[in-house]
C-alpha atoms as a PDB file:
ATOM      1  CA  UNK A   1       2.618  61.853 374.881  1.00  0.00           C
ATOM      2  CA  UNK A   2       1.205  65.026 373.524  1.00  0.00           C
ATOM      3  CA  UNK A   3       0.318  67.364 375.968  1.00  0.00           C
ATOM      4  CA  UNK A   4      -1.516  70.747 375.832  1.00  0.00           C
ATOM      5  CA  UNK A   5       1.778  72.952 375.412  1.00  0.00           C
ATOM      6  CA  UNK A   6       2.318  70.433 372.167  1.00  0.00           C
ATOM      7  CA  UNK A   7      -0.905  71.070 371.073  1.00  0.00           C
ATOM      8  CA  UNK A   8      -1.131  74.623 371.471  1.00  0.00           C
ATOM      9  CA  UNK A   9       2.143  75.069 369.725  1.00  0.00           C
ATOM     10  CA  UNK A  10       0.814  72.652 366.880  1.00  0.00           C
ATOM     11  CA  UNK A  11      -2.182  74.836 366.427  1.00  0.00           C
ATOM     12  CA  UNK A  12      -0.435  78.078 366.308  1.00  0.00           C
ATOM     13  CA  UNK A  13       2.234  76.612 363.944  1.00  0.00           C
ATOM     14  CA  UNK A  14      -0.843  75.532 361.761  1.00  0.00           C
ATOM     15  CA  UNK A  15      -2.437  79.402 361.994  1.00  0.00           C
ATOM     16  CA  UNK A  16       0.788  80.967 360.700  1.00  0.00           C
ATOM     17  CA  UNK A  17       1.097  78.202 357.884  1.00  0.00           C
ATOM     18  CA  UNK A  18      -2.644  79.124 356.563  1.00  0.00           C
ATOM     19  CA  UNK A  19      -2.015  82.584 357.035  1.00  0.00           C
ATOM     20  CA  UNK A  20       0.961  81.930 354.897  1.00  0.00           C
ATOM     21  CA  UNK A  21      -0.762  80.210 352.020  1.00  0.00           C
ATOM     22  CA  UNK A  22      -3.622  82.849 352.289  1.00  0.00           C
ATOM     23  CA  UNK A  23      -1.264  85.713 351.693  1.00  0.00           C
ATOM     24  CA  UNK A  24       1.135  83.792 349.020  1.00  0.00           C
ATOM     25  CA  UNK A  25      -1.941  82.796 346.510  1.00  0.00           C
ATOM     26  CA  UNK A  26      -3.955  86.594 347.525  1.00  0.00           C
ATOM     27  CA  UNK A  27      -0.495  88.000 346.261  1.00  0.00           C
ATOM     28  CA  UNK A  28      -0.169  85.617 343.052  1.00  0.00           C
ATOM     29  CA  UNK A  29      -4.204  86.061 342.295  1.00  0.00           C
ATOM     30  CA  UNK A  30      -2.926  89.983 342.621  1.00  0.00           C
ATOM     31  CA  UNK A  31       0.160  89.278 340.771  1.00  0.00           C
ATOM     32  CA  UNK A  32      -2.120  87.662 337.307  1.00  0.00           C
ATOM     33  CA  UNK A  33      -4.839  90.369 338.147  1.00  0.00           C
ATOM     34  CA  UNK A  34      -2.683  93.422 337.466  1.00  0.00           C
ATOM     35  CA  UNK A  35      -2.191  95.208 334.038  1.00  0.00           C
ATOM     36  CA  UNK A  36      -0.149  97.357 334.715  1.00  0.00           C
ATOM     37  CA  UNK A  37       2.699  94.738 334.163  1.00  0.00           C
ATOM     38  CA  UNK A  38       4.092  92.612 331.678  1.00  0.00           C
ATOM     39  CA  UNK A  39       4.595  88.897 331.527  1.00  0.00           C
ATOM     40  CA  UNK A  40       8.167  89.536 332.493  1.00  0.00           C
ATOM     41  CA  UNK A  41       7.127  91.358 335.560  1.00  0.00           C
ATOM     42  CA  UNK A  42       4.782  88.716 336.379  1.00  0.00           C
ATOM     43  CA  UNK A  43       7.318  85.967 335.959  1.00  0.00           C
ATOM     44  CA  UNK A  44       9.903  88.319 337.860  1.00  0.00           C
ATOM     45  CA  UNK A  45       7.834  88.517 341.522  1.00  0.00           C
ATOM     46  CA  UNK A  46       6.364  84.733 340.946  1.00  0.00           C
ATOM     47  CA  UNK A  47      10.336  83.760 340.621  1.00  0.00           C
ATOM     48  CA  UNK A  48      10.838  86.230 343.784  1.00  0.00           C
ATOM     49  CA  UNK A  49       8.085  84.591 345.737  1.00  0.00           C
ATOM     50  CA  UNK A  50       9.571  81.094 344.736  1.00  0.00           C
ATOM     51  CA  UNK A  51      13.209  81.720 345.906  1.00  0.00           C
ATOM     52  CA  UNK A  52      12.070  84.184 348.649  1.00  0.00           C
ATOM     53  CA  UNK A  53       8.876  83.936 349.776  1.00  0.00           C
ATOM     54  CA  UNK A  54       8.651  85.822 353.102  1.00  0.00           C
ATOM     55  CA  UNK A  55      11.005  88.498 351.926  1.00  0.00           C
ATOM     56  CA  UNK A  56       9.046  88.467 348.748  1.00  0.00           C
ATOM     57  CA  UNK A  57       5.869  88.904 350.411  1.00  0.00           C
ATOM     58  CA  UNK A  58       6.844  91.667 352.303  1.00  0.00           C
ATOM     59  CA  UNK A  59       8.236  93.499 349.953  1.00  0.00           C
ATOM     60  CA  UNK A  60       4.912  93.269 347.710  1.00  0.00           C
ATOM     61  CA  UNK A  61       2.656  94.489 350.500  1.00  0.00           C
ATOM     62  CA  UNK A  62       4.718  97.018 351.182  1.00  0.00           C
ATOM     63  CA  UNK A  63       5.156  98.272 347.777  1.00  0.00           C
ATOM     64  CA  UNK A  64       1.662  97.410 346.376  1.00  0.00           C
ATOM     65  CA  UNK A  65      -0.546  97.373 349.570  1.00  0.00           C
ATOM     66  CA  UNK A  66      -2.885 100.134 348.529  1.00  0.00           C
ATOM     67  CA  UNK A  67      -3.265  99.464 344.971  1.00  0.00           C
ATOM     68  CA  UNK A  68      -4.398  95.365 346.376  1.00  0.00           C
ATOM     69  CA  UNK A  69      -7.450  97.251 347.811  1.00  0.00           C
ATOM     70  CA  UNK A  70      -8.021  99.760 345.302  1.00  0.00           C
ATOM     71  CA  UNK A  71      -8.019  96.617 342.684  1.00  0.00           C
ATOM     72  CA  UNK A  72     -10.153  94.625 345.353  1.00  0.00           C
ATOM     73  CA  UNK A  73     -13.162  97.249 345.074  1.00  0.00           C
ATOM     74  CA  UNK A  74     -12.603  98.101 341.467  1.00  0.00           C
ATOM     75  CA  UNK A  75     -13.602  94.544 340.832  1.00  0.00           C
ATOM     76  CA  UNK A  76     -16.058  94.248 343.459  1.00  0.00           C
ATOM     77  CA  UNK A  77     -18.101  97.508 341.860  1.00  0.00           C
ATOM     78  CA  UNK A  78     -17.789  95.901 338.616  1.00  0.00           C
ATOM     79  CA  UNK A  79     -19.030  92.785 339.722  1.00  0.00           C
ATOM     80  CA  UNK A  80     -22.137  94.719 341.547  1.00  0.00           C
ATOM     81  CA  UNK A  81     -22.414  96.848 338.379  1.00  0.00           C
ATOM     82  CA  UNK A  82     -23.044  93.291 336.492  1.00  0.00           C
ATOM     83  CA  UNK A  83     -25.299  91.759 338.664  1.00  0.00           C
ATOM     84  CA  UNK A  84     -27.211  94.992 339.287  1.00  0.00           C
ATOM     85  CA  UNK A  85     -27.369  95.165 335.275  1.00  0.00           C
ATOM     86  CA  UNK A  86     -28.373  91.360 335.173  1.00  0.00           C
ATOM     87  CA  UNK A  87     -31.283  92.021 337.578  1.00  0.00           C
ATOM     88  CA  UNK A  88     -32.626  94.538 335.647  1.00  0.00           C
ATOM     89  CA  UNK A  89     -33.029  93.035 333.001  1.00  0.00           C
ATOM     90  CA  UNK A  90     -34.618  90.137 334.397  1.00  0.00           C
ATOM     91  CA  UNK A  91     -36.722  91.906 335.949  1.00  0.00           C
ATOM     92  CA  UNK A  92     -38.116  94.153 333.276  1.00  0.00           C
ATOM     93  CA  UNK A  93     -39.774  96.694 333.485  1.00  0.00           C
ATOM     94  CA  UNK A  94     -42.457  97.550 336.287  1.00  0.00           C
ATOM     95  CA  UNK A  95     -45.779  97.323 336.229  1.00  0.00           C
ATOM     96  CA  UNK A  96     -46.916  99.481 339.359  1.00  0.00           C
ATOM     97  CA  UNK A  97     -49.096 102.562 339.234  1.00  0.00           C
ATOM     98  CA  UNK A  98     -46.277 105.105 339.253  1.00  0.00           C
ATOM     99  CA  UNK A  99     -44.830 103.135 336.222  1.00  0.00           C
ATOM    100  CA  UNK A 100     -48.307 103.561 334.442  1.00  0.00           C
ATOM    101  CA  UNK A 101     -48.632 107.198 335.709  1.00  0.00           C
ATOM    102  CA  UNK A 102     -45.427 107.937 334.334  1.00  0.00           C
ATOM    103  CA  UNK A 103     -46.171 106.821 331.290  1.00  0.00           C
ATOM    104  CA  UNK A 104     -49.203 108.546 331.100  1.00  0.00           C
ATOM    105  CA  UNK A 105     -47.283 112.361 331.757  1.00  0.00           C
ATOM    106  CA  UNK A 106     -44.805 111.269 329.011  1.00  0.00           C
ATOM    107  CA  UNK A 107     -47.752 110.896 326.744  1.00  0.00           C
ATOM    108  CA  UNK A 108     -49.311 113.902 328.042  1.00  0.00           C
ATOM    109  CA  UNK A 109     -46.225 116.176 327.060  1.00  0.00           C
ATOM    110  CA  UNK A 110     -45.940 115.115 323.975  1.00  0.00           C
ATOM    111  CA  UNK A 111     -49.328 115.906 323.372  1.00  0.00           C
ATOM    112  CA  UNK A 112     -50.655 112.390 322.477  1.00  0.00           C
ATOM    113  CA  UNK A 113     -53.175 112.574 325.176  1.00  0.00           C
ATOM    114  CA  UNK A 114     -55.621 115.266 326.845  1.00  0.00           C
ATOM    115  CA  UNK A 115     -55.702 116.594 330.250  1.00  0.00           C
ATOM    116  CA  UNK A 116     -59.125 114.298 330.283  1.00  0.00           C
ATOM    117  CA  UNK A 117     -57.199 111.240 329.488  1.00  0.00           C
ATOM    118  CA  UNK A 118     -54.392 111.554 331.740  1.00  0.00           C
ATOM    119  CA  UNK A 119     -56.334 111.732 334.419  1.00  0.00           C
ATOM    120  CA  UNK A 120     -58.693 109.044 333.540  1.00  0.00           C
ATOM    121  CA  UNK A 121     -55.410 107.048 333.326  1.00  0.00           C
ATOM    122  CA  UNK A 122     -54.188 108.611 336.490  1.00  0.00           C
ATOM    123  CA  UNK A 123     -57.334 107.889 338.037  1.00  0.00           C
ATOM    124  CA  UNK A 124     -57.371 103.997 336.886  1.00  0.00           C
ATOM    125  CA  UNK A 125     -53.399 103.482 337.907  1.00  0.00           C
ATOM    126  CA  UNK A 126     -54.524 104.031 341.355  1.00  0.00           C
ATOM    127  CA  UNK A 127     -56.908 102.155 341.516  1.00  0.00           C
END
């Protein structure tokens, strides 16, 4: 006979135990993630977490809270920073009339082209 105070109590029971295995594998992803420590230091907080977990958990969040996020956004601005990159290159290179006008300066400083012919150019880019 389950009734809803069961229930409830089963669903908030099941809340803290993903919560639980949310924080324990964000900490161990952390843990593999960091280079500022050595295998033994690695091995030394996965033991922790193993014979301690809670206490364990606590004691990296308190200790290495911050550097989580500041790890979190290094690696998300590196992964923008690729895919930015990537699309670029796809991409290539534009083909729109301030692309052709801008072209069309850089060979006009350098003297390759007249005033005439840059705006010629100019005049067919906007076109």
């Amino acid at each position: 006979m389950n009734t809803l105070s069961d229930w409830l109590w089963w669903l908030l029971a099941f809340y803290f135990i993903m919560i639980y295995f949310m924080m324990l594998f964000r900490i161990i992803v952390d843990i593999f993630r960091r280079d500022d420590v050595n295998g033994w230091g690695k091995a030394g907080w996965l033991i922790f977490l193993i014979v301690v977990p809670i206490i364990a958990m606590l004691v990296y969040v308190i200790a290495h809270g911050k550097d989580i996020g500041k790890r979190d956004a290094a690696q998300y601005q590196e992964a923008r920073a690729a895919q930015d990159d990537y699309i670029r290159s796809v991409a290539g290179t534009s083909s729109g009339a301030a692309s052709e006008i801008a072209k069309a300066d850089e060979l006009l400083k350098s003297g390759v082209i007249t005033q005439q012919e840059f705006d010629s150019l100019k005049a067919n880019a906007l076109r």
